[in-house]
C-alpha atoms as a PDB file:
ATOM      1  CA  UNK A   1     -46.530  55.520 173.216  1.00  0.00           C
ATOM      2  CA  UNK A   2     -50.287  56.788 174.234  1.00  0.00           C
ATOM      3  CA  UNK A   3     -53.010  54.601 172.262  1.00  0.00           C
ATOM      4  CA  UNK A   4     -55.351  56.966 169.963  1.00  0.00           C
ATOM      5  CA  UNK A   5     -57.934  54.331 170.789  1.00  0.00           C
ATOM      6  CA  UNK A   6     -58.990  55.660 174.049  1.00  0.00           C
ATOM      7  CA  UNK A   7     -59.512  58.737 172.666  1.00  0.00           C
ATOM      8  CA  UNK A   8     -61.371  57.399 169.849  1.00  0.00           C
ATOM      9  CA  UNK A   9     -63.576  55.389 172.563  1.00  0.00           C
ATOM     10  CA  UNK A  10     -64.215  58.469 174.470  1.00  0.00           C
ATOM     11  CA  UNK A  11     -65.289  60.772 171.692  1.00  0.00           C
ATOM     12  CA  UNK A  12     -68.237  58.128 171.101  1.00  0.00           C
ATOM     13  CA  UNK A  13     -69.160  57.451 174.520  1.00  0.00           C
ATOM     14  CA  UNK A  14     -69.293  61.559 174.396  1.00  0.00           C
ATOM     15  CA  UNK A  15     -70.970  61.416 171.371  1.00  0.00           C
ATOM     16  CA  UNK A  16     -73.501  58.516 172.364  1.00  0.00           C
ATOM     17  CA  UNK A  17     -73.943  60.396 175.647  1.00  0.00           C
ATOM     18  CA  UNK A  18     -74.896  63.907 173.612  1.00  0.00           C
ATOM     19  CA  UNK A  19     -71.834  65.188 175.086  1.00  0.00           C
ATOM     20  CA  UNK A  20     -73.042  64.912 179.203  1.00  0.00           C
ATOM     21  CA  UNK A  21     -69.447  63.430 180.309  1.00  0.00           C
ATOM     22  CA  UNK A  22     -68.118  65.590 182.784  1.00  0.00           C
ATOM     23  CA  UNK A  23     -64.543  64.104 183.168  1.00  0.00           C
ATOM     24  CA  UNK A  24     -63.319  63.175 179.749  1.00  0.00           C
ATOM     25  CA  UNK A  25     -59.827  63.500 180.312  1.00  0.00           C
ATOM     26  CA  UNK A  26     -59.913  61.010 182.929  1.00  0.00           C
ATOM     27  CA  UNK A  27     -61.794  58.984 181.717  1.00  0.00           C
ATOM     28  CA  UNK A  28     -59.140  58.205 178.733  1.00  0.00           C
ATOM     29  CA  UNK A  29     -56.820  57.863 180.939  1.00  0.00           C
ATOM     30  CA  UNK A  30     -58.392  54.972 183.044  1.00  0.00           C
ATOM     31  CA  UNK A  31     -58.718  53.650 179.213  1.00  0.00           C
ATOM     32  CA  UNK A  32     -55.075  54.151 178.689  1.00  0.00           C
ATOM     33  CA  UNK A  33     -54.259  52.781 182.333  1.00  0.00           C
ATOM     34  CA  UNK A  34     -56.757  49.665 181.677  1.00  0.00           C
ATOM     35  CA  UNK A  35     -54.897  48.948 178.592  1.00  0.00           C
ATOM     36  CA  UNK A  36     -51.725  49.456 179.691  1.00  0.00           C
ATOM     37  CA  UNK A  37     -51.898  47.019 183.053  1.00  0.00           C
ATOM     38  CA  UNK A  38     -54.482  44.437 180.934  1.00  0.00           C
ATOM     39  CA  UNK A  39     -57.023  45.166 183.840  1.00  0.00           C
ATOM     40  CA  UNK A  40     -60.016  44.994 181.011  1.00  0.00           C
ATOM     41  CA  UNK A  41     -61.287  42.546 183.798  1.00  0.00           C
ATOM     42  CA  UNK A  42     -61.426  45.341 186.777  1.00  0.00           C
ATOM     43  CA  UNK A  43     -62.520  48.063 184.613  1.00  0.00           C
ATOM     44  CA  UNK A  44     -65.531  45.992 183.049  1.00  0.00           C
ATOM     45  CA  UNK A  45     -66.145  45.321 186.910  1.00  0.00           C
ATOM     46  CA  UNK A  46     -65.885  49.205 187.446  1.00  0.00           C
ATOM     47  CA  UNK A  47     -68.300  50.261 185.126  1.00  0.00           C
ATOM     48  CA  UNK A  48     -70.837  47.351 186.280  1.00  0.00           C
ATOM     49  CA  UNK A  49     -70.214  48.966 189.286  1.00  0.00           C
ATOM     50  CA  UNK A  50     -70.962  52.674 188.727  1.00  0.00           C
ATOM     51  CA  UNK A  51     -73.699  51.868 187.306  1.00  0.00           C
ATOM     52  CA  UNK A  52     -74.800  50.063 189.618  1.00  0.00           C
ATOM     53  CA  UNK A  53     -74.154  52.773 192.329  1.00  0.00           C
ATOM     54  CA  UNK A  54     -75.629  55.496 189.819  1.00  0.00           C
ATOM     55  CA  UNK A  55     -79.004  53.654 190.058  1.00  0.00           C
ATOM     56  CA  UNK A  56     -78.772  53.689 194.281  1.00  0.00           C
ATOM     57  CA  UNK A  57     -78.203  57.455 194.175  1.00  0.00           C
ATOM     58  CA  UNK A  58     -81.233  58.059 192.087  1.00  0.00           C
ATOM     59  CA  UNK A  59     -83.027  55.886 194.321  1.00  0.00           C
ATOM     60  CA  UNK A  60     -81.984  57.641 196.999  1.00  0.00           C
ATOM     61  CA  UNK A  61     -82.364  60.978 195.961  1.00  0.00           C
ATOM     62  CA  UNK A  62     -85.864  60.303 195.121  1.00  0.00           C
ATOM     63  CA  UNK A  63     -86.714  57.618 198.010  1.00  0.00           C
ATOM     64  CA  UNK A  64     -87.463  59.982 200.641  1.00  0.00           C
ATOM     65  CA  UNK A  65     -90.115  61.006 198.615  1.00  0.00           C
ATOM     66  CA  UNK A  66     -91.189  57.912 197.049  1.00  0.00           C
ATOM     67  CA  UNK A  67     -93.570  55.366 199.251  1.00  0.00           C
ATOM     68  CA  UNK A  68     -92.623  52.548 197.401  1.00  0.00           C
ATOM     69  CA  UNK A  69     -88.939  53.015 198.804  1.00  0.00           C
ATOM     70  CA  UNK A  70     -88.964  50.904 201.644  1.00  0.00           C
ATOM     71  CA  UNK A  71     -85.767  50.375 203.221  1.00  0.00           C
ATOM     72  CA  UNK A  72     -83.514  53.259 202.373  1.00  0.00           C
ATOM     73  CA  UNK A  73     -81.128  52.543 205.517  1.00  0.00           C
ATOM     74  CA  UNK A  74     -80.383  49.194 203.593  1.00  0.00           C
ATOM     75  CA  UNK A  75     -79.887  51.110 200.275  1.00  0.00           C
ATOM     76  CA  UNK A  76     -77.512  53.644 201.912  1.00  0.00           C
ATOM     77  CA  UNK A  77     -75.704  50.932 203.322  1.00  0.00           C
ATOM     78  CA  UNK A  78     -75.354  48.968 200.111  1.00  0.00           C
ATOM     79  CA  UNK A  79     -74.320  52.557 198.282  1.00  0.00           C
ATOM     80  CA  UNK A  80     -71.754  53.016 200.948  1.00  0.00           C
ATOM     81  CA  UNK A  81     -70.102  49.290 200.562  1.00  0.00           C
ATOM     82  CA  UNK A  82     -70.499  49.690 196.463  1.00  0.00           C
ATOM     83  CA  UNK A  83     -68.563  53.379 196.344  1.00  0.00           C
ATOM     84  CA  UNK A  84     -66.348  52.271 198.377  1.00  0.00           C
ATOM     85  CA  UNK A  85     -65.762  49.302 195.844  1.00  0.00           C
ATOM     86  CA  UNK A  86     -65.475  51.828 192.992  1.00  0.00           C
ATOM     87  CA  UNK A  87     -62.688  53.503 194.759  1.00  0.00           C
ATOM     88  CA  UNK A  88     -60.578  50.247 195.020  1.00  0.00           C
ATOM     89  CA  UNK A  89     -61.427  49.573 191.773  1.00  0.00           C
ATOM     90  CA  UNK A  90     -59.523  52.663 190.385  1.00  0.00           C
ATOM     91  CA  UNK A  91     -57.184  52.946 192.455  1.00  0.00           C
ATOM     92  CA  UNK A  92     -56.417  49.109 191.466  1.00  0.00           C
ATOM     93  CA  UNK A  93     -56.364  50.676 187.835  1.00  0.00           C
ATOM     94  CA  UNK A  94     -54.214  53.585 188.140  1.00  0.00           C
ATOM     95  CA  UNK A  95     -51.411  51.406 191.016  1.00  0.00           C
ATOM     96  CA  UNK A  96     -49.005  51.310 188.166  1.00  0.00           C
ATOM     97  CA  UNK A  97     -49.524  54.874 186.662  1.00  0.00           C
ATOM     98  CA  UNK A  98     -46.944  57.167 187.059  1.00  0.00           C
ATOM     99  CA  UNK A  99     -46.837  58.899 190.305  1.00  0.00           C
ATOM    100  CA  UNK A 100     -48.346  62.018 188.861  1.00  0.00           C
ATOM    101  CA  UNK A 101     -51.472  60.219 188.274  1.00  0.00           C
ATOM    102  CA  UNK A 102     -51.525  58.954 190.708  1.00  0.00           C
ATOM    103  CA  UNK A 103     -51.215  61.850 192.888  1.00  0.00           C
ATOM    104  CA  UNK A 104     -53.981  63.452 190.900  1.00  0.00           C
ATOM    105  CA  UNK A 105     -56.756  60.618 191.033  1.00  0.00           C
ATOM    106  CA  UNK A 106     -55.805  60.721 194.848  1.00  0.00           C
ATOM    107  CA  UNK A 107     -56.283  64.343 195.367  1.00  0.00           C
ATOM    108  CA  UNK A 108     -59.362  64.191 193.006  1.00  0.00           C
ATOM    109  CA  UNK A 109     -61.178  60.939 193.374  1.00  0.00           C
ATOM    110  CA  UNK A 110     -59.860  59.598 196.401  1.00  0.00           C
ATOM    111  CA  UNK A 111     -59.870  62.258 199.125  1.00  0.00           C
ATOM    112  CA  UNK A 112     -62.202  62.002 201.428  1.00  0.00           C
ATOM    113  CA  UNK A 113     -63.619  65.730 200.690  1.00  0.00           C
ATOM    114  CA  UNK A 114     -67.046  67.335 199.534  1.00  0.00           C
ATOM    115  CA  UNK A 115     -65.061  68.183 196.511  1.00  0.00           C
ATOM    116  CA  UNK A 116     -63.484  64.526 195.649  1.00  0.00           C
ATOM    117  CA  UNK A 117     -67.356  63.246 196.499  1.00  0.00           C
ATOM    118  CA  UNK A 118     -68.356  65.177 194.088  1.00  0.00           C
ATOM    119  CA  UNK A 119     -65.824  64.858 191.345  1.00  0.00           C
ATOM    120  CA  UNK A 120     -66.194  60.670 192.114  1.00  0.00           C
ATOM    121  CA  UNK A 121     -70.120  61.451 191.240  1.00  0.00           C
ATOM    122  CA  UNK A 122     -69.572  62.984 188.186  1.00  0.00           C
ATOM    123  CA  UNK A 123     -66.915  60.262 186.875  1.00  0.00           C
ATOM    124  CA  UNK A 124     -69.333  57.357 188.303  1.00  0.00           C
ATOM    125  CA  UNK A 125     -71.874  59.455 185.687  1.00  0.00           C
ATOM    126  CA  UNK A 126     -69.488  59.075 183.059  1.00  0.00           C
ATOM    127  CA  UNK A 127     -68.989  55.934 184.105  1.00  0.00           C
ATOM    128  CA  UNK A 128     -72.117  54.546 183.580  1.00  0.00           C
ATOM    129  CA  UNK A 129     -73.044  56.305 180.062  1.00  0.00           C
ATOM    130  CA  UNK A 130     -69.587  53.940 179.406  1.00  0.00           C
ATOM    131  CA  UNK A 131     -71.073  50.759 180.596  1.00  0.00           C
ATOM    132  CA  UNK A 132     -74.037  51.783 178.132  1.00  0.00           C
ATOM    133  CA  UNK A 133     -72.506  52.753 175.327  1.00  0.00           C
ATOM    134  CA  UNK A 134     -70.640  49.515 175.127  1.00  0.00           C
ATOM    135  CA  UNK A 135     -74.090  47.514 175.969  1.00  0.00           C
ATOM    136  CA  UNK A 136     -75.602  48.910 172.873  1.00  0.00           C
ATOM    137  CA  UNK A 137     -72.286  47.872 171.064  1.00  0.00           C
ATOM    138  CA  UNK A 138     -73.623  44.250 171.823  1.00  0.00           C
ATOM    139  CA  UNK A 139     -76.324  44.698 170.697  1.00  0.00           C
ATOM    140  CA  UNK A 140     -75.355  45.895 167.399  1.00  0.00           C
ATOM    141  CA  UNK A 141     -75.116  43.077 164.825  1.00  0.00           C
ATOM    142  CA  UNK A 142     -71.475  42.663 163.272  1.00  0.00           C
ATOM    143  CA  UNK A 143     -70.931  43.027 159.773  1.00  0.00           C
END
């Protein structure tokens, strides 16, 4: 039986995010695959994670540029280690999806193409507006 909650969580992440996720449909179902396999522990690690690696791709996107960027072979270094971190992450995730998930997150996340990069970009984006949304949620007092 699929959860309505992920759904639910998505549509306000969405919402919270003025609608800038990119890969909503996934995203529920690394909800429904976190839930599922009680990895809350791995997926709260994941979206520390893409966060963290959004940050070093603005950084880097802007460092060449930017004197105050010192050391950007040590940043591209560090964003090299940290995706590849996000990708065991999921895939630790979806390992007990069905294997036509699992088949898709390969051939979408986890090839090593321009196209999977940039998929993996845009779900590291949504990612991140995640790991936000549920900062401000503890931040909000409880009733």
């Amino acid at each position: 039986m699929e959860s309505k909650i992920p759904a639910r969580i998505v549509d306000q992440i969405d919402d919270f995010s003025q609608h800038q996720l990119n890969k909503k449909a996934d995203l529920k179902t690394l909800y429904i695959q976190t839930i599922e396999a009680g990895k809350d522990k791995i997926f709260d690690d994941l979206l520390f994670t893409a966060k963290y690696v959004q940050g070093l791709l603005r950084v880097l996107r802007t460092g060449a540029a930017n004197p105050e960027v010192k050391n950007l072979d040590h940043i591209k270094k560090d964003f090299t280690h940290n995706m590849q971190k996000v990708v065991e992450q999921m895939k630790d995730i979806v390992a007990g999806a069905d294997e036509q998930i699992k088949l898709y997150f390969d051939k979408t996340y986890f090839d090593m193409s321009q196209e999977s990069m940039h998929n993996l970009t845009q779900i590291l984006s949504d990612l991140e507006w995640s790991k936000k949304y549920f900062n401000m949620q503890k931040r909000l007092p409880s009733d």
